[in-house]
Protein backbone atom coordinates (compact mmCIF):
# COMPACT_ATOMS: atom_id res chain seq x y z
CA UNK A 1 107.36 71.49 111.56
CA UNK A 2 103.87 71.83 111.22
CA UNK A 3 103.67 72.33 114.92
CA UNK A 4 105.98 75.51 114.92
CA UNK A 5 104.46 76.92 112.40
CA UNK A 6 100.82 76.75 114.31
CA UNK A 7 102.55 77.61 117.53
CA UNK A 8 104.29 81.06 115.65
CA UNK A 9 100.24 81.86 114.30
CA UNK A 10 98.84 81.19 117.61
CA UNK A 11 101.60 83.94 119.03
CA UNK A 12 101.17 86.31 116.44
CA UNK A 13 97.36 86.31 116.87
CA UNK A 14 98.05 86.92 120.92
CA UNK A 15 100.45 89.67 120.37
CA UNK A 16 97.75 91.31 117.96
CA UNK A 17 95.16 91.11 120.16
CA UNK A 18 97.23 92.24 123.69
CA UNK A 19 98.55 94.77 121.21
CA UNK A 20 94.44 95.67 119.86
CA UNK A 21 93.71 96.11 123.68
CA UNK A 22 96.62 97.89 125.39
CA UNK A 23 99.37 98.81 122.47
CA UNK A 24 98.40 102.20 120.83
CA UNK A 25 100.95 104.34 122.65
CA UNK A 26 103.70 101.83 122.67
CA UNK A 27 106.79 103.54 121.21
CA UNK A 28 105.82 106.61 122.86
CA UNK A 29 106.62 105.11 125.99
CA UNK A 30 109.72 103.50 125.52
CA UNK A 31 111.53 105.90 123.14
CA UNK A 32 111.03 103.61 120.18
CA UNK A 33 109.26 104.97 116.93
CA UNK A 34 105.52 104.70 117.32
CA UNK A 35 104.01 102.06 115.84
CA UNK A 36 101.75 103.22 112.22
CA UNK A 37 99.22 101.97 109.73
CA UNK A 38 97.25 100.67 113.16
CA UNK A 39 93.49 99.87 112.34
CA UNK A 40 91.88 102.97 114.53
CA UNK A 41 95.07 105.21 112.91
CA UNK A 42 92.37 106.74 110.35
CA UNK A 43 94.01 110.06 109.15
CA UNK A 44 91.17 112.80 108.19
CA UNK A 45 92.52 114.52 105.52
CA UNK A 46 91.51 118.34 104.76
CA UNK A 47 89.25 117.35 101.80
CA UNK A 48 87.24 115.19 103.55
CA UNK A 49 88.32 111.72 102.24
CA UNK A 50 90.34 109.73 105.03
CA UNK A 51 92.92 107.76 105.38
CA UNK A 52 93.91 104.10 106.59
CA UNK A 53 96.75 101.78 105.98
CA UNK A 54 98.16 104.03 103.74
CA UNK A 55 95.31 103.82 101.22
CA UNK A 56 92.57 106.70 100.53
CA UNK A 57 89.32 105.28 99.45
CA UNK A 58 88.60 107.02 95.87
CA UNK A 59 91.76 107.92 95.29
CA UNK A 60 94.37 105.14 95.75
CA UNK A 61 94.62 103.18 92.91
CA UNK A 62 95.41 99.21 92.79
CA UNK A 63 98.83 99.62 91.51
CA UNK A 64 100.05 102.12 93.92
CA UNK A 65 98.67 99.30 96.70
CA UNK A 66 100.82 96.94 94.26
CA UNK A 67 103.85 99.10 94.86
CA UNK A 68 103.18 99.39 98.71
CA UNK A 69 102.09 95.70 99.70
CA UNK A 70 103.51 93.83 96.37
CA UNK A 71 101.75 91.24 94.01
CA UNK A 72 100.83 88.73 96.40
CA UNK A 73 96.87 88.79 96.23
CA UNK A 74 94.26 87.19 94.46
CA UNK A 75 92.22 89.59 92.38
CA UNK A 76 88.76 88.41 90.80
CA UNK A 77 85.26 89.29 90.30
CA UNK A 78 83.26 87.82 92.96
CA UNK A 79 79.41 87.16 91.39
CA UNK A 80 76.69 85.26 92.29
CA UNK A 81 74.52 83.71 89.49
CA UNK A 82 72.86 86.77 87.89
CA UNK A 83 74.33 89.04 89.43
CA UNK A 84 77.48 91.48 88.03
CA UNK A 85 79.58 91.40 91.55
CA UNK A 86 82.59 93.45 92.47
CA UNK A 87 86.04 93.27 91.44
CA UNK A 88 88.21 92.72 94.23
CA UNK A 89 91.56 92.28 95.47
CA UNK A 90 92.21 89.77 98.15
CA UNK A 91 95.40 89.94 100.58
CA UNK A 92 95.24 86.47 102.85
CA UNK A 93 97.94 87.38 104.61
CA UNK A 94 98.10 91.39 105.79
CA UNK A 95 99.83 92.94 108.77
CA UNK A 96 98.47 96.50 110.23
CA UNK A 97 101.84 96.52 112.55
CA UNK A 98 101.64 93.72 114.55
CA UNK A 99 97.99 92.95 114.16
CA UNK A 100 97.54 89.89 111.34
CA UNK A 101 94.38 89.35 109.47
CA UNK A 102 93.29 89.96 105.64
CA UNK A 103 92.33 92.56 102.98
CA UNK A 104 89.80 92.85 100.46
CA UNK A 105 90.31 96.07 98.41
CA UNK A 106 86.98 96.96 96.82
CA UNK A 107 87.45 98.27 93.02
CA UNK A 108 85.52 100.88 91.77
CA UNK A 109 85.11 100.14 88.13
CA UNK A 110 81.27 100.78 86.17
CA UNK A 111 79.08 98.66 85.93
CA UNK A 112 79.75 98.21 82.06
CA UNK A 113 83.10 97.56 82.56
CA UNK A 114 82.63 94.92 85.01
CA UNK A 115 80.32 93.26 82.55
CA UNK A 116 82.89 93.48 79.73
CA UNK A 117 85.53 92.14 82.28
CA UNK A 118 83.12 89.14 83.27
CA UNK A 119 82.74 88.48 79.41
CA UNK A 120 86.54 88.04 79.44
CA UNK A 121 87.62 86.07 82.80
CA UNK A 122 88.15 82.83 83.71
CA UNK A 123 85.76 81.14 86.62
CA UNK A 124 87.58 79.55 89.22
CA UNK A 125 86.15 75.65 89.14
CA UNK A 126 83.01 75.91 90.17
CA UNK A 127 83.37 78.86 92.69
CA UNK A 128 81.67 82.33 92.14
CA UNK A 129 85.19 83.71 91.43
CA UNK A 130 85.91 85.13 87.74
CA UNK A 131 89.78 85.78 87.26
CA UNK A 132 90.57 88.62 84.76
CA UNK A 133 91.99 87.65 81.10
CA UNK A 134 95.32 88.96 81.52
CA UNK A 135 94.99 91.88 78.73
CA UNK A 136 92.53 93.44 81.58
CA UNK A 137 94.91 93.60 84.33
CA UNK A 138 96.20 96.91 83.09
CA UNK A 139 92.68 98.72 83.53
CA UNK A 140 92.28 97.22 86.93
CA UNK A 141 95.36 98.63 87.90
CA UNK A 142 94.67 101.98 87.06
CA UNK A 143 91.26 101.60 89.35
CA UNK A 144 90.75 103.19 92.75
CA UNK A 145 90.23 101.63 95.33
CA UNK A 146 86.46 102.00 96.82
CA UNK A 147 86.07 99.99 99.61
CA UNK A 148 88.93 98.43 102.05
CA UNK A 149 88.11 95.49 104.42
CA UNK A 150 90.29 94.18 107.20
CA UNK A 151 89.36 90.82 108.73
CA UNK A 152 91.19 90.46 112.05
CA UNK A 153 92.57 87.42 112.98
CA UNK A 154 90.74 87.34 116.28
CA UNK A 155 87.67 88.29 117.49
CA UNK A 156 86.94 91.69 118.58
CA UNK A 157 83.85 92.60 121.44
CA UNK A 158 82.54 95.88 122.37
CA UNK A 159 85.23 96.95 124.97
CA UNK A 160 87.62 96.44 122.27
CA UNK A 161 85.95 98.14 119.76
CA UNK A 162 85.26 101.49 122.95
CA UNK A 163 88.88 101.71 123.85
CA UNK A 164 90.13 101.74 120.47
CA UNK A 165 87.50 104.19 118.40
CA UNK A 166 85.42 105.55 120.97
CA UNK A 167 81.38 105.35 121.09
CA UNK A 168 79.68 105.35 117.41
CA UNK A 169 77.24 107.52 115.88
CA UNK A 170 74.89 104.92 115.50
CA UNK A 171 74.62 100.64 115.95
CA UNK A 172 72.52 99.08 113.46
CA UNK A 173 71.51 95.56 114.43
CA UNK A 174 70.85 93.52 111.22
CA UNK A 175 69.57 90.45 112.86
CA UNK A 176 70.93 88.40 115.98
CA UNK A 177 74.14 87.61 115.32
CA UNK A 178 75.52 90.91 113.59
CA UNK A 179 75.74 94.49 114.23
CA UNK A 180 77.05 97.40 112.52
CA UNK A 181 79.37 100.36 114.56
CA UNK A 182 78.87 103.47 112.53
CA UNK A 183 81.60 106.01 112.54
CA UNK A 184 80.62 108.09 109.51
CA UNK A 185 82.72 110.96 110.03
CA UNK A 186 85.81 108.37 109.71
CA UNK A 187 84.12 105.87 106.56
CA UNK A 188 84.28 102.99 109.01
CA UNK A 189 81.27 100.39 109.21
CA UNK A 190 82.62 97.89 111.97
CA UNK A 191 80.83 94.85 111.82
CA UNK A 192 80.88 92.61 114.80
CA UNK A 193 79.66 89.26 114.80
CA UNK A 194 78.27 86.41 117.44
CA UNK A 195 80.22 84.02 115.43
CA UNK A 196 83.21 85.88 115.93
CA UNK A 197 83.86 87.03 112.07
CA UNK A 198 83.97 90.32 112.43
CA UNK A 199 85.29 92.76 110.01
CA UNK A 200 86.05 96.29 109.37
CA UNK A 201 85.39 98.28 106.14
CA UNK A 202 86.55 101.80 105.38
CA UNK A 203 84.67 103.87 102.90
CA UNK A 204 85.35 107.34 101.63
CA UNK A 205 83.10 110.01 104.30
CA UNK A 206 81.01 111.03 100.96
CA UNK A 207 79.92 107.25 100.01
CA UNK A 208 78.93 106.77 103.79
CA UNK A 209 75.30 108.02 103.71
CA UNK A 210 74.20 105.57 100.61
CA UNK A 211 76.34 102.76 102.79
CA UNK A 212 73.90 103.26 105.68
CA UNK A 213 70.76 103.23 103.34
CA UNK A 214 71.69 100.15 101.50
CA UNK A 215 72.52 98.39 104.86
CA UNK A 216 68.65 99.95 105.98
CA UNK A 217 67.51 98.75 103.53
CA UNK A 218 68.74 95.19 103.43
CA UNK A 219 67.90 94.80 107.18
CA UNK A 220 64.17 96.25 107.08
CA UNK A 221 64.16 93.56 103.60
CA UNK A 222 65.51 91.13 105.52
CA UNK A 223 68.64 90.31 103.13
CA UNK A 224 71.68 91.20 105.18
CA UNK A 225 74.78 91.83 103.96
CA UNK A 226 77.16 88.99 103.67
């Protein structure tokens, strides 16, 4: 059983990646309905925000992604010692059409809040994960979402990356394993790693210019983003 069931992830991490190389007019093609809610499918809506897997950054709140992609995540603050972290929502297991990977959804909750949150959760063992006391699930609910990362199931490289959202405004090298695709206009930060976890994260357009100072900042300090 066990080998079926790695044989079925193997083929549905080849299918994403032939389909992350060749796929994006498929339907088009063959009379089919197009395939949506594609990584590079970022819709630039007339305000300014974008757009991507059915989620606006700022806008969308946890429970409409509830209603969309159902209850089956794992949502905690993620802290450090000393430090107040980020509340996040964590999908192991997320399809953008037939490309696999994960989600972290990004909450964007004050900093107070978070603290009185924290004063209320549960740590997971010894892990820097703080599960919310269950009278607090309403208010994270009712957040919106500020940052979305997708974790592919498969390594990406630059001709990838080319083909499917062009050239970027700007590469920021962090240090010599990781560097950072900017496509402001679009909120995406694509990170793309020597060790092959790379990542993408989609920001609202208007958050994008303190995104690039921070992650400045952090390289010319030396402390890199995680």
């Amino acid at each position: 059983m066990k080998y079926f069931v790695g044989l079925l992830i193997v083929m549905l991490v080849a299918v994403g990646l032939l389909f992350f190389t060749t796929g994006e007019q498929h339907g088009e093609q063959d009379g089919s309905e197009p395939v949506t809610g594609l990584p590079w499918q970022i819709e630039q809506l007339p305000d300014g925000d974008t757009r991507v897997f059915g989620i606006t950054p700022g806008r969308t709140t946890l429970g409409e992604v509830i209603e969309r992609l159902g209850n089956d995540l794992d949502l905690a603050i993620i802290a450090r010692p000393r430090e107040a972290g980020t509340l996040e929502a964590y999908y192991s297991h997320y399809s953008a059409g037939p490309i696999t990977g994960s989600l972290i959804l990004v909450l964007d909750v004050t900093a107070d809040t978070l603290l009185a949150l924290r004063a209320r959760a549960f740590q997971d063992g010894g892990t820097r994960r703080y599960h919310l006391h269950p009278d607090d699930l309403p208010a994270a609910y009712k957040a919106a979402i500020r940052a979305i990362t997708f974790l592919p199931s498969f390594g990406l490289d630059e001709a990838i990356v080319r083909a499917r959202f062009g050239a970027p405004a700007e590469i920021i090298q962090v240090d010599a394993q990781q560097n950072h695709w900017l496509y402001p206009e679009r909120g995406l930060d694509l990170v793309l790693n020597e060790d092959g976890k790379d990542l993408l994260q989609y920001l609202s357009p208007r958050e994008f210019g303190a995104h690039r100072e921070h992650l400045e900042q952090a390289t010319t300090d030396g402390q890199f983003p995680d």
